[in-house]
PDB file of N, CA and C in Angstrom:
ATOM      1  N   UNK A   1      21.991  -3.500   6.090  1.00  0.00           N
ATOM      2  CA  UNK A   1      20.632  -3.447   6.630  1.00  0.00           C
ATOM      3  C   UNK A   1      19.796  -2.401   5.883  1.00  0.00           C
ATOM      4  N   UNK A   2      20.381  -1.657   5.919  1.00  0.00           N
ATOM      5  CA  UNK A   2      19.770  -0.392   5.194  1.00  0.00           C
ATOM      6  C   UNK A   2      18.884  -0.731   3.246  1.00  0.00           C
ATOM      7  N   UNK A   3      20.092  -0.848   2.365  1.00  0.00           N
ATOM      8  CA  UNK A   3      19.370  -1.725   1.742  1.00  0.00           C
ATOM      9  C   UNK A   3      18.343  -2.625   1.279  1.00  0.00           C
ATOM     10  N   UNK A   4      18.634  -3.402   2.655  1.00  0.00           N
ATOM     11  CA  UNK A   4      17.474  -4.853   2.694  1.00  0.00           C
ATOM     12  C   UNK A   4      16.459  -3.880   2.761  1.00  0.00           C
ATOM     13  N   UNK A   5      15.959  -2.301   3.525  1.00  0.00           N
ATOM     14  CA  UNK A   5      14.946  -2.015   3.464  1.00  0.00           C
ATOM     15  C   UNK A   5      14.258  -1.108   2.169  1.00  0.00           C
ATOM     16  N   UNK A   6      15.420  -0.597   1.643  1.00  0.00           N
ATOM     17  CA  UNK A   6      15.361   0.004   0.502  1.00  0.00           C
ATOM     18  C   UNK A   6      14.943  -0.830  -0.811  1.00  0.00           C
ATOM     19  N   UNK A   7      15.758  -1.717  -0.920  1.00  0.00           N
ATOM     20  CA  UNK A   7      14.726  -2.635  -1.386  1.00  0.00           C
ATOM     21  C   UNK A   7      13.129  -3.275  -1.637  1.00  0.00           C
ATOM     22  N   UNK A   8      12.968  -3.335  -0.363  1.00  0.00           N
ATOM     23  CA  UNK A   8      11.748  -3.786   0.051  1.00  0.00           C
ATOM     24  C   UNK A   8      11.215  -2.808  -0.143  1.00  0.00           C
ATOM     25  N   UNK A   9      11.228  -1.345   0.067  1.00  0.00           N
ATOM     26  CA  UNK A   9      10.584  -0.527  -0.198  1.00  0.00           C
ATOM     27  C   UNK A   9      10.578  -0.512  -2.220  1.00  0.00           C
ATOM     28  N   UNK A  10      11.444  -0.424  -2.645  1.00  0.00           N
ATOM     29  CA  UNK A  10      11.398  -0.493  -4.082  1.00  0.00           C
ATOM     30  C   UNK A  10       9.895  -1.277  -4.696  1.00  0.00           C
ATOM     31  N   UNK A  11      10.092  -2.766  -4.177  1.00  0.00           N
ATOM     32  CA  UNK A  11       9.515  -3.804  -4.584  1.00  0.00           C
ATOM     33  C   UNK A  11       7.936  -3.385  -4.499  1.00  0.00           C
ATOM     34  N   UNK A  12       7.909  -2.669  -3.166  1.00  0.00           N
ATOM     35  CA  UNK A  12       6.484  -2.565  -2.907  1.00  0.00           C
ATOM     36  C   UNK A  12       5.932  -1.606  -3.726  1.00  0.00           C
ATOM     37  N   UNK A  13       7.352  -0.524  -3.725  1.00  0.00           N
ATOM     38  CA  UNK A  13       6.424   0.844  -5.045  1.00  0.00           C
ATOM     39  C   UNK A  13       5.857  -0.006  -6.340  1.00  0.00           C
ATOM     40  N   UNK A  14       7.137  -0.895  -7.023  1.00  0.00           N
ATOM     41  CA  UNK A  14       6.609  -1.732  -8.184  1.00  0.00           C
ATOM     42  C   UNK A  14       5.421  -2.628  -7.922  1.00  0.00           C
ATOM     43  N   UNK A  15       4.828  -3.011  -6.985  1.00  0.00           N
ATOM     44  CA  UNK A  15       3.860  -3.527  -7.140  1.00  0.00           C
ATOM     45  C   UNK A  15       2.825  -3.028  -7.050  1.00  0.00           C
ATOM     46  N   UNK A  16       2.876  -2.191  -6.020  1.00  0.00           N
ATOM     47  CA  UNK A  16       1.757  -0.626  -5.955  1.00  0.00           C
ATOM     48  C   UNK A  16       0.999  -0.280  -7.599  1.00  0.00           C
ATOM     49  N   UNK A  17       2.161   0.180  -8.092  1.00  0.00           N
ATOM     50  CA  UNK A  17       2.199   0.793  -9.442  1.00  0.00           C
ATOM     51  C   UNK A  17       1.468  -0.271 -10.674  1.00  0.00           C
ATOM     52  N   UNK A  18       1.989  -1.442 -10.041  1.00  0.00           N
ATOM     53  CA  UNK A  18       1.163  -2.498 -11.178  1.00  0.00           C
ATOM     54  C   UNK A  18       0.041  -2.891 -11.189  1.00  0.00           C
ATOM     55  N   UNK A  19      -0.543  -3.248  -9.800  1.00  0.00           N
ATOM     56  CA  UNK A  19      -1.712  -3.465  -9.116  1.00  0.00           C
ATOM     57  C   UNK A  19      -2.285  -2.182 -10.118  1.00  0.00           C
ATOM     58  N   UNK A  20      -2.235  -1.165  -9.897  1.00  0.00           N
ATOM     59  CA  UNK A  20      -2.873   0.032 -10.309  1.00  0.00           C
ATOM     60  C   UNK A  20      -3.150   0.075 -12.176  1.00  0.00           C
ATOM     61  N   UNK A  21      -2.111  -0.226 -12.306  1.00  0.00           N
ATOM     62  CA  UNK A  21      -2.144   0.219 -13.867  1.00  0.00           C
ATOM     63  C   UNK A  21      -2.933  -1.244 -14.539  1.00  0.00           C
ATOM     64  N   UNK A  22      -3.211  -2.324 -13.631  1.00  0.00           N
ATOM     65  CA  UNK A  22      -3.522  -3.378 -14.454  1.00  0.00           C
ATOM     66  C   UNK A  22      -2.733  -4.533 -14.166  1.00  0.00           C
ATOM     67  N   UNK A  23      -2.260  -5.232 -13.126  1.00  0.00           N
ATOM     68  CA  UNK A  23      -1.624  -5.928 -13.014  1.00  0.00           C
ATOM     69  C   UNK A  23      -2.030  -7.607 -13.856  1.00  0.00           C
ATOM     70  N   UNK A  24      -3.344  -7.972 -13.780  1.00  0.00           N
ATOM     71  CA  UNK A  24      -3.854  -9.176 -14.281  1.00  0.00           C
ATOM     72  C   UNK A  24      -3.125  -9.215 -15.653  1.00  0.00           C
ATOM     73  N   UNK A  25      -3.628  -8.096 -16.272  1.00  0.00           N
ATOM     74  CA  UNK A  25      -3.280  -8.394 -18.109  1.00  0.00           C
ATOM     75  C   UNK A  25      -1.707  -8.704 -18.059  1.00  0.00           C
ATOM     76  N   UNK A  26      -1.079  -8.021 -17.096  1.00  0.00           N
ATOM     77  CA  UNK A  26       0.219  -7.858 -17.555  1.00  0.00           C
ATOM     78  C   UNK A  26       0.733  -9.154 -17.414  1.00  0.00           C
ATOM     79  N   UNK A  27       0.035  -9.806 -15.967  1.00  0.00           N
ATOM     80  CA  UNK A  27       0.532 -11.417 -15.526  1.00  0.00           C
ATOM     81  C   UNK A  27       0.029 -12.605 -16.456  1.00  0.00           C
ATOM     82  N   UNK A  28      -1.499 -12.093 -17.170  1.00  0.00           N
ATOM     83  CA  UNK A  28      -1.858 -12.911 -17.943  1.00  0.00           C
ATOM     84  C   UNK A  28      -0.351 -12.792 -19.461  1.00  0.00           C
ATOM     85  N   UNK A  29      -0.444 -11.913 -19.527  1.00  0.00           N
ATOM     86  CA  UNK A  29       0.581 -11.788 -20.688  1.00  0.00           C
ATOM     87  C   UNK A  29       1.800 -12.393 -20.657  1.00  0.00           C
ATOM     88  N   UNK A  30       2.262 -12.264 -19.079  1.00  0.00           N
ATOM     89  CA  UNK A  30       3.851 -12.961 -18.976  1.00  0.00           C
ATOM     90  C   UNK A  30       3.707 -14.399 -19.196  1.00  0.00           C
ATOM     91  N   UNK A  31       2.337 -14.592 -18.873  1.00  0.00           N
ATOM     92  CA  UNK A  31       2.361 -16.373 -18.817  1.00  0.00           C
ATOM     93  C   UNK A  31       2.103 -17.058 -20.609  1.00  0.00           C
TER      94      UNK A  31
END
């Protein structure tokens, strides 16, 4: 259980962080 939230917490820092720095270019780029 613990995990599953640690996780989720992970995921959200990484998206936090991307949103911020520029997330579009980066998604335009993966595609």
């Amino acid at each position: 259980m613990r995990g599953r939230g640690f996780g989720r917490l992970l995921l959200n820092r990484c998206l936090e962080a991307a949103s911020r720095r520029g997330a579009r270019e980066h998604y335009t780029a993966a595609l």
